[in-house]
N, C-alpha and C. Protein backbone atom coordinates (compact mmCIF):
# COMPACT_ATOMS: atom_id res chain seq x y z
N UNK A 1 -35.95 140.86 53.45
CA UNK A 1 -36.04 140.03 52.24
C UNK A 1 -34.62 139.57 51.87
N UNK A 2 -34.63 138.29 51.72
CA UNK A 2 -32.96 137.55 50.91
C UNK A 2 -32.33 138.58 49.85
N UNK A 3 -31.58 138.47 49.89
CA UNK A 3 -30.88 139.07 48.57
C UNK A 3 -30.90 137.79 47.50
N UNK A 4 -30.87 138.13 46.69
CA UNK A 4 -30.83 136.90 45.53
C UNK A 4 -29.25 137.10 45.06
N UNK A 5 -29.06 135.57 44.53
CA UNK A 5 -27.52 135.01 43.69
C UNK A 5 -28.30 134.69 42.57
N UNK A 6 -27.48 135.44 41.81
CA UNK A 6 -26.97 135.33 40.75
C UNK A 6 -25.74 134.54 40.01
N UNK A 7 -26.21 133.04 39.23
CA UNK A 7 -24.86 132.14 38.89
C UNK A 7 -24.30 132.33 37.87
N UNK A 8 -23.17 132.41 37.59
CA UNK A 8 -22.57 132.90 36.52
C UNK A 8 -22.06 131.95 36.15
N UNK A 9 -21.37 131.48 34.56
CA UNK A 9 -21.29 130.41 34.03
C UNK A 9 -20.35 129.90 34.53
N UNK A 10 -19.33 130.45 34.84
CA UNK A 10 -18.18 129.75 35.98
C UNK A 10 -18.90 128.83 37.40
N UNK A 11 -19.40 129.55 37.80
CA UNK A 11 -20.07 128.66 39.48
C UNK A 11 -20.78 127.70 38.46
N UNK A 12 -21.30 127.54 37.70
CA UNK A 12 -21.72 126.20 37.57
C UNK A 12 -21.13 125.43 36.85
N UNK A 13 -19.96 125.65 35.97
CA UNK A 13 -19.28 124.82 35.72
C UNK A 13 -18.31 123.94 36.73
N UNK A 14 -17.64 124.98 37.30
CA UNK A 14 -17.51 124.55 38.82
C UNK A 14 -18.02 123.20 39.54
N UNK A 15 -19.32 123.73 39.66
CA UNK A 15 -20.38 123.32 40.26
C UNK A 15 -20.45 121.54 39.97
N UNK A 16 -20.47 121.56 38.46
CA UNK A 16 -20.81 120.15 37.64
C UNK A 16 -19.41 119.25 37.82
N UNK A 17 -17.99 120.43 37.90
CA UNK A 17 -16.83 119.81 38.22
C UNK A 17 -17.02 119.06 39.46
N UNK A 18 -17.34 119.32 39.98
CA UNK A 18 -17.27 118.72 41.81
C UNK A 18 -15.99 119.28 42.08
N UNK A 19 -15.85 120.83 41.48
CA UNK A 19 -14.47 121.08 42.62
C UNK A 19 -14.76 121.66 43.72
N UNK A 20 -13.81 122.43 44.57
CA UNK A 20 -14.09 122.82 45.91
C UNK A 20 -15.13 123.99 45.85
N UNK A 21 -14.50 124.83 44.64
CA UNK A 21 -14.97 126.28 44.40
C UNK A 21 -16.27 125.84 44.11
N UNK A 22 -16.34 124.47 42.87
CA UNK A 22 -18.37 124.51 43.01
C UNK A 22 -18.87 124.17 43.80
N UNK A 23 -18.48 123.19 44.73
CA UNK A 23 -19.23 122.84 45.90
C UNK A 23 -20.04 123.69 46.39
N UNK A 24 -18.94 125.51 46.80
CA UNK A 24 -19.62 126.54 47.41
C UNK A 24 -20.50 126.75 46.91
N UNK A 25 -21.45 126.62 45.67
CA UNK A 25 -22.85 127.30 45.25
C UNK A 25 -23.77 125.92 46.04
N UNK A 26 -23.39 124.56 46.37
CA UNK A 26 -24.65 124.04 47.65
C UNK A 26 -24.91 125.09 48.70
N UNK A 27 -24.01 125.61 48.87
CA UNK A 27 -24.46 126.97 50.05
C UNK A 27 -25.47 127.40 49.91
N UNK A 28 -25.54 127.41 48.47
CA UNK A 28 -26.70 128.93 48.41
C UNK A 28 -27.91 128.44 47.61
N UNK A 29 -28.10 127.10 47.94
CA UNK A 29 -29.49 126.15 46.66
C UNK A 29 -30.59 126.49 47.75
N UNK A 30 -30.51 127.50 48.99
CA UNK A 30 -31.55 127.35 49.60
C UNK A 30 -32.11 129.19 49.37
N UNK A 31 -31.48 129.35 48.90
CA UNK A 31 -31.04 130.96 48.26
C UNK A 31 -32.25 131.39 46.78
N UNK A 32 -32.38 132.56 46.58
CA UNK A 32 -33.16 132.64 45.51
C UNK A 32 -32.32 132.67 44.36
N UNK A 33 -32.06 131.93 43.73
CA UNK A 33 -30.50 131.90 42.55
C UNK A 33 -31.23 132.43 41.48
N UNK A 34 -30.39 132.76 39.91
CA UNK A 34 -30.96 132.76 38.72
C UNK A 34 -29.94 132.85 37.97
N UNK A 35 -29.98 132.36 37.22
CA UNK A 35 -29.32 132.02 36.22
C UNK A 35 -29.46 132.95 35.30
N UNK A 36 -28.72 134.48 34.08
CA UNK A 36 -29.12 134.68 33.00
C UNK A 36 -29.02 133.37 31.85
N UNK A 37 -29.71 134.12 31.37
CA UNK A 37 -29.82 133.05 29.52
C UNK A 37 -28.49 133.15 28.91
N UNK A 38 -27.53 134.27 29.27
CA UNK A 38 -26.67 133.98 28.39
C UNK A 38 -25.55 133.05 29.04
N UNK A 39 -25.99 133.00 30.50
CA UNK A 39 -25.13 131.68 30.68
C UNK A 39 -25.43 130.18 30.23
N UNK A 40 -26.46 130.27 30.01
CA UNK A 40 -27.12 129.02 29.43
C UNK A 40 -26.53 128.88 28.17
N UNK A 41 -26.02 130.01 27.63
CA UNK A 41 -25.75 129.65 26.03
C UNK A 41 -24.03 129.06 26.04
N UNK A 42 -23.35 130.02 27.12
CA UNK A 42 -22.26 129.79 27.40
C UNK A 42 -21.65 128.06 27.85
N UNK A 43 -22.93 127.43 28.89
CA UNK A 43 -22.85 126.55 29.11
C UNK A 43 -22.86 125.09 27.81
N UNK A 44 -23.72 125.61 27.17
CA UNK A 44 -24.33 124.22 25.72
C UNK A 44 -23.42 124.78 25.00
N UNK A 45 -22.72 125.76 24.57
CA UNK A 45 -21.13 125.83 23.80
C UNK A 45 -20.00 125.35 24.23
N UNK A 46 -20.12 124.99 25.82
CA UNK A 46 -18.86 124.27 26.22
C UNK A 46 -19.32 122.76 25.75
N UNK A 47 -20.07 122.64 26.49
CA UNK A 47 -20.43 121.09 26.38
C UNK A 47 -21.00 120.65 25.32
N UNK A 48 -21.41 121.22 24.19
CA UNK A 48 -21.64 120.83 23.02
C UNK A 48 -20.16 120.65 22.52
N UNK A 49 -19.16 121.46 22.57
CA UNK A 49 -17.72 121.61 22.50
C UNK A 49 -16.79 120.61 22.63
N UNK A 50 -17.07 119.72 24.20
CA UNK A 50 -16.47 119.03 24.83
C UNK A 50 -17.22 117.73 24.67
N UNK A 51 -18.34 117.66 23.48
CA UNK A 51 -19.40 116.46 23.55
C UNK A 51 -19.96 115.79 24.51
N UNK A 52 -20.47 116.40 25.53
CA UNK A 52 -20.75 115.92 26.69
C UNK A 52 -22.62 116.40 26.45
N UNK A 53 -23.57 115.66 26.87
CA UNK A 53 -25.12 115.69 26.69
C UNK A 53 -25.15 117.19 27.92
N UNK A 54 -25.56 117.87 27.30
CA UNK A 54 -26.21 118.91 28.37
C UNK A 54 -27.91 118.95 29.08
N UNK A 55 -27.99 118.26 28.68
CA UNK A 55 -29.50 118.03 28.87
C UNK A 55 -29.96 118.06 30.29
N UNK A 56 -29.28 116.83 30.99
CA UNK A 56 -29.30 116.60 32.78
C UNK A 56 -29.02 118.13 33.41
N UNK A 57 -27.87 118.75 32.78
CA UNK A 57 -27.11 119.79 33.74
C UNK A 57 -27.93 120.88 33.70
N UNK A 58 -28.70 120.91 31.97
CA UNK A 58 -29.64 122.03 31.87
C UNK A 58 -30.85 122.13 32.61
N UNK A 59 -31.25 120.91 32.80
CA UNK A 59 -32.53 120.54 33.86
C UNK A 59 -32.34 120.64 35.20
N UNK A 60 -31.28 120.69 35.62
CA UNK A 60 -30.46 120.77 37.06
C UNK A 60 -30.66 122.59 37.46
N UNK A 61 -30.25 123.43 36.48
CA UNK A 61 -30.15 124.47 36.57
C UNK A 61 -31.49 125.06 36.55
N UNK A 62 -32.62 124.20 35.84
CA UNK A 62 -33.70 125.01 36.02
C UNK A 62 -34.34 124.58 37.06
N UNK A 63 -34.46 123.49 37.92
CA UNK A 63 -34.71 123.09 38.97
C UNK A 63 -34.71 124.10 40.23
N UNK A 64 -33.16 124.42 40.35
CA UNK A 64 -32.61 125.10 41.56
C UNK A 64 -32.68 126.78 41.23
N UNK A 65 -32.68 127.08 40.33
CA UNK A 65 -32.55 128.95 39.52
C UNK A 65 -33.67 129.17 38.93
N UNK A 66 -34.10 130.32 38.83
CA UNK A 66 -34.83 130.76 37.94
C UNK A 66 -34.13 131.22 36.28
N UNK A 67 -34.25 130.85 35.84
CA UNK A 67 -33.90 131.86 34.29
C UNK A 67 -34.01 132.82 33.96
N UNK A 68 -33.09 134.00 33.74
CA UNK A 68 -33.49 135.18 33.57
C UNK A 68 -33.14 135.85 31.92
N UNK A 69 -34.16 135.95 31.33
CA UNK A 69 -34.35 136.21 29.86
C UNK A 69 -33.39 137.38 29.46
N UNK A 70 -33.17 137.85 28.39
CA UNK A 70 -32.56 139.09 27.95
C UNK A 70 -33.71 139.42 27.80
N UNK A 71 -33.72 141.05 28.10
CA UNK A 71 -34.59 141.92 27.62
C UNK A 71 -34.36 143.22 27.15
N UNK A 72 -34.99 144.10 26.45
CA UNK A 72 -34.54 145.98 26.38
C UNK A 72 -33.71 146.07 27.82
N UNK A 73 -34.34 146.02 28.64
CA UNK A 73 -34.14 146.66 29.66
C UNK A 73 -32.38 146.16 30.49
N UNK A 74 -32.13 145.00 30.61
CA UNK A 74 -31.16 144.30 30.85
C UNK A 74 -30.43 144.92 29.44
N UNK A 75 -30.41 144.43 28.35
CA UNK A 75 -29.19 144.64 27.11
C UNK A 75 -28.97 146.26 27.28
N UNK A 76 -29.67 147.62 27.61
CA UNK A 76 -29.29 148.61 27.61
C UNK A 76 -28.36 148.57 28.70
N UNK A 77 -28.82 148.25 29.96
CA UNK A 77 -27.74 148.77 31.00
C UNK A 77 -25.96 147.88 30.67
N UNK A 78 -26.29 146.79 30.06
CA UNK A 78 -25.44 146.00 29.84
C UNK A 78 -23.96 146.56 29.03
N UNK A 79 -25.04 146.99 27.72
CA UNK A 79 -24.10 148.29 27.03
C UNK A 79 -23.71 149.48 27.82
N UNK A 80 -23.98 149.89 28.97
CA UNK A 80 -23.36 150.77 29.64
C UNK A 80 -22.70 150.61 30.52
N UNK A 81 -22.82 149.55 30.80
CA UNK A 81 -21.52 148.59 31.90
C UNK A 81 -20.47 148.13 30.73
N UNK A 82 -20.74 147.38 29.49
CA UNK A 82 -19.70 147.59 28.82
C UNK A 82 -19.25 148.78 28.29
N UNK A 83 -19.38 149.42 28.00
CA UNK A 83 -18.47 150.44 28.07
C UNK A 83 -17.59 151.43 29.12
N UNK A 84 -18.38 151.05 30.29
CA UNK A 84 -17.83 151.74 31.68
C UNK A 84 -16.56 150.93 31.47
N UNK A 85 -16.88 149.65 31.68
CA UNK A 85 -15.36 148.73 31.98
C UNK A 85 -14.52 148.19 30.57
N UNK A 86 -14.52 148.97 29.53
CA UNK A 86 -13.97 148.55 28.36
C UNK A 86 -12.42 148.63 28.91
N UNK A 87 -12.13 149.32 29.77
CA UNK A 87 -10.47 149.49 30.41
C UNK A 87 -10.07 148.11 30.81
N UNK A 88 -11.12 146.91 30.82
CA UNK A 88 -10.71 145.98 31.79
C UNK A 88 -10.47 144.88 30.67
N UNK A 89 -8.94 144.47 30.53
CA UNK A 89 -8.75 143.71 29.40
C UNK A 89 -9.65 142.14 29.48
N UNK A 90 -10.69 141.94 28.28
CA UNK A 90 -10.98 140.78 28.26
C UNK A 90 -12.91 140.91 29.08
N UNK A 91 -13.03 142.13 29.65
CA UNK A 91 -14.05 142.31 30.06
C UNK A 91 -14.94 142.27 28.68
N UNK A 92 -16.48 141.24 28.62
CA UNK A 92 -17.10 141.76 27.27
C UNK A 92 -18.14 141.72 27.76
N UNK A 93 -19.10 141.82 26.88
CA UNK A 93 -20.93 141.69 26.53
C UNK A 93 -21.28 140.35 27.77
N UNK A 94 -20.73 139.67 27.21
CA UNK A 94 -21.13 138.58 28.28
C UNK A 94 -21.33 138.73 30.10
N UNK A 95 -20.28 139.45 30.07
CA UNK A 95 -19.67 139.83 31.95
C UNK A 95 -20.54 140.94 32.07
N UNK A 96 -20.91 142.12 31.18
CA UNK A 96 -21.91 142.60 31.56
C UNK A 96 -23.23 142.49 31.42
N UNK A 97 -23.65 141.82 30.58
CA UNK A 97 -24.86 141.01 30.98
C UNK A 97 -25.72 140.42 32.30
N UNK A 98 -24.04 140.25 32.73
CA UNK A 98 -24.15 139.21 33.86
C UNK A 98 -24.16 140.30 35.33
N UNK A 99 -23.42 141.28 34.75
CA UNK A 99 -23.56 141.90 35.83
C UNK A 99 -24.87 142.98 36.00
N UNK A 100 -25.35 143.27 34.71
CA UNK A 100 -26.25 143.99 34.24
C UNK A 100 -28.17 143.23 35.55
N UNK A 101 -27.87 142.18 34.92
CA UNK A 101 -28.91 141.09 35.63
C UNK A 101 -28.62 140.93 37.20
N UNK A 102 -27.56 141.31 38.14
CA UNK A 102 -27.28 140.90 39.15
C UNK A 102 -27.80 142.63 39.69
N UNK A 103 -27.21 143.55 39.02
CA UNK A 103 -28.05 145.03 39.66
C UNK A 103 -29.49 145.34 39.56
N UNK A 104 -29.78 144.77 38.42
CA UNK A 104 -30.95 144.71 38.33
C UNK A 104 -32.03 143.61 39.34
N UNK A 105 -31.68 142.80 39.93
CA UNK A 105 -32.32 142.27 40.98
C UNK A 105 -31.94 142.69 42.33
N UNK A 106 -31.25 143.13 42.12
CA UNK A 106 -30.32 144.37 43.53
C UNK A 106 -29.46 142.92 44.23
N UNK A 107 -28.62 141.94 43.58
CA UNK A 107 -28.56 140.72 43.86
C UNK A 107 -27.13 140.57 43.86
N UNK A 108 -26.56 139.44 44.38
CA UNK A 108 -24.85 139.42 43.98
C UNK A 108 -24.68 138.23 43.34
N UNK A 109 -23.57 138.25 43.06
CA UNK A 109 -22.98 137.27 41.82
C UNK A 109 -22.17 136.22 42.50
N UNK A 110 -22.26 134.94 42.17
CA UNK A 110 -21.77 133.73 42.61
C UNK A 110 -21.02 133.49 41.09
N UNK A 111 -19.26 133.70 41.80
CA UNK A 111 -18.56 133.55 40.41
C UNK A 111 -17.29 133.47 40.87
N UNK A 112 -16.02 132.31 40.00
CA UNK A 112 -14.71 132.68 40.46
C UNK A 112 -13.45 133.62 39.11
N UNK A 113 -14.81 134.07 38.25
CA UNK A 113 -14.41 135.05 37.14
C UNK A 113 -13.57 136.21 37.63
N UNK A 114 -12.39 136.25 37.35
CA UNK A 114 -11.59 137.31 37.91
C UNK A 114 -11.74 138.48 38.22
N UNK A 115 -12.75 139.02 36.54
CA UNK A 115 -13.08 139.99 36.03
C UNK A 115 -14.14 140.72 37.02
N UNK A 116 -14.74 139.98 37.86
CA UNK A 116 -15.94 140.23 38.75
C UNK A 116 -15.23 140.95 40.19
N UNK A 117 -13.60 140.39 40.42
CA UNK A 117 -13.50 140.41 41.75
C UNK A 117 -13.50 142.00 42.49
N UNK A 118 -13.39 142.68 41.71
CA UNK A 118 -13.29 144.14 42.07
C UNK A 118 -14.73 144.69 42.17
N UNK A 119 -15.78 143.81 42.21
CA UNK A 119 -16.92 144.81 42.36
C UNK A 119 -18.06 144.10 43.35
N UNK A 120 -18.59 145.01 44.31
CA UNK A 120 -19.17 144.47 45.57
C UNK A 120 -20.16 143.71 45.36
N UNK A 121 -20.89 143.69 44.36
CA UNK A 121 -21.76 142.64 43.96
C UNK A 121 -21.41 141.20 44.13
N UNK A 122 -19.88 140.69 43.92
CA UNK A 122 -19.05 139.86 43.95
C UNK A 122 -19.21 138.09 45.06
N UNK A 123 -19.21 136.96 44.82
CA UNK A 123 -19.27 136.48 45.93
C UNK A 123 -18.22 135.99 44.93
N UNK A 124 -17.00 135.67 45.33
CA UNK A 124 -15.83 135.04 44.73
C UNK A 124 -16.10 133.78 45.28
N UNK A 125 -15.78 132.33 44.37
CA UNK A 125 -15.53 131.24 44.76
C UNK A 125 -14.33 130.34 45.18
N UNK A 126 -13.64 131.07 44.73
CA UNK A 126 -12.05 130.92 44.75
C UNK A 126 -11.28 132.53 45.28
């Protein structure tokens, strides 16, 4: 069975950039991807931010990913990944969320977030 990717709000910003680093997530559109929700939120705060319509990019993402909801089950482990890595300056709620959702599908992470690069789950884009 595939392993599933997991996109993190970086690879698809990336992604929408047309830089090199997003290019690399076409690799993996044949891949079982998913997106958490809280990258979705991350995403419509930039670009609500930067006044740019999110609408296309949001429909793009549900096209190619599945969406993966918060739930009990995800926000507990999440809080225990944040606190495992509270040593890691700048590590928050968000990064474990993200990573919370990527163990939980037994899946790796498509990301050029720094904060990620030390852990095997990891597909660095940069």
């Amino acid at each position: 069975m595939p392993i599933p990717i997991v996109v993190d709000t970086y690879a698809w910003i990336e992604f929408f950039r047309g830089t090199s680093a997003g290019k690399k997530l076409i690799d993996f559109f044949d891949k079982e991807l998913i997106t958490p929700s809280i990258a979705i939120a991350e995403l419509s705060f930039k670009y609500e931010k930067e006044k740019i319509d999110f609408t296309n990019r949001l429909n793009f993402i549900k096209t190619k990913s599945k969406i993966c909801f918060l739930d009990e089950r995800l926000a507990s482990v999440a809080g225990k990944i944040r606190y495992e890595r509270k040593h890691i300056n700048g590590w928050g709620v968000v990064d474990s969320i993200i990573l919370s959702t990527a163990r939980f599908f037994k899946a790796k992470i498509i990301t050029g977030d720094e904060h990620f690069r030390d852990l095997k789950e990891s597909i660095m884009v940069k």
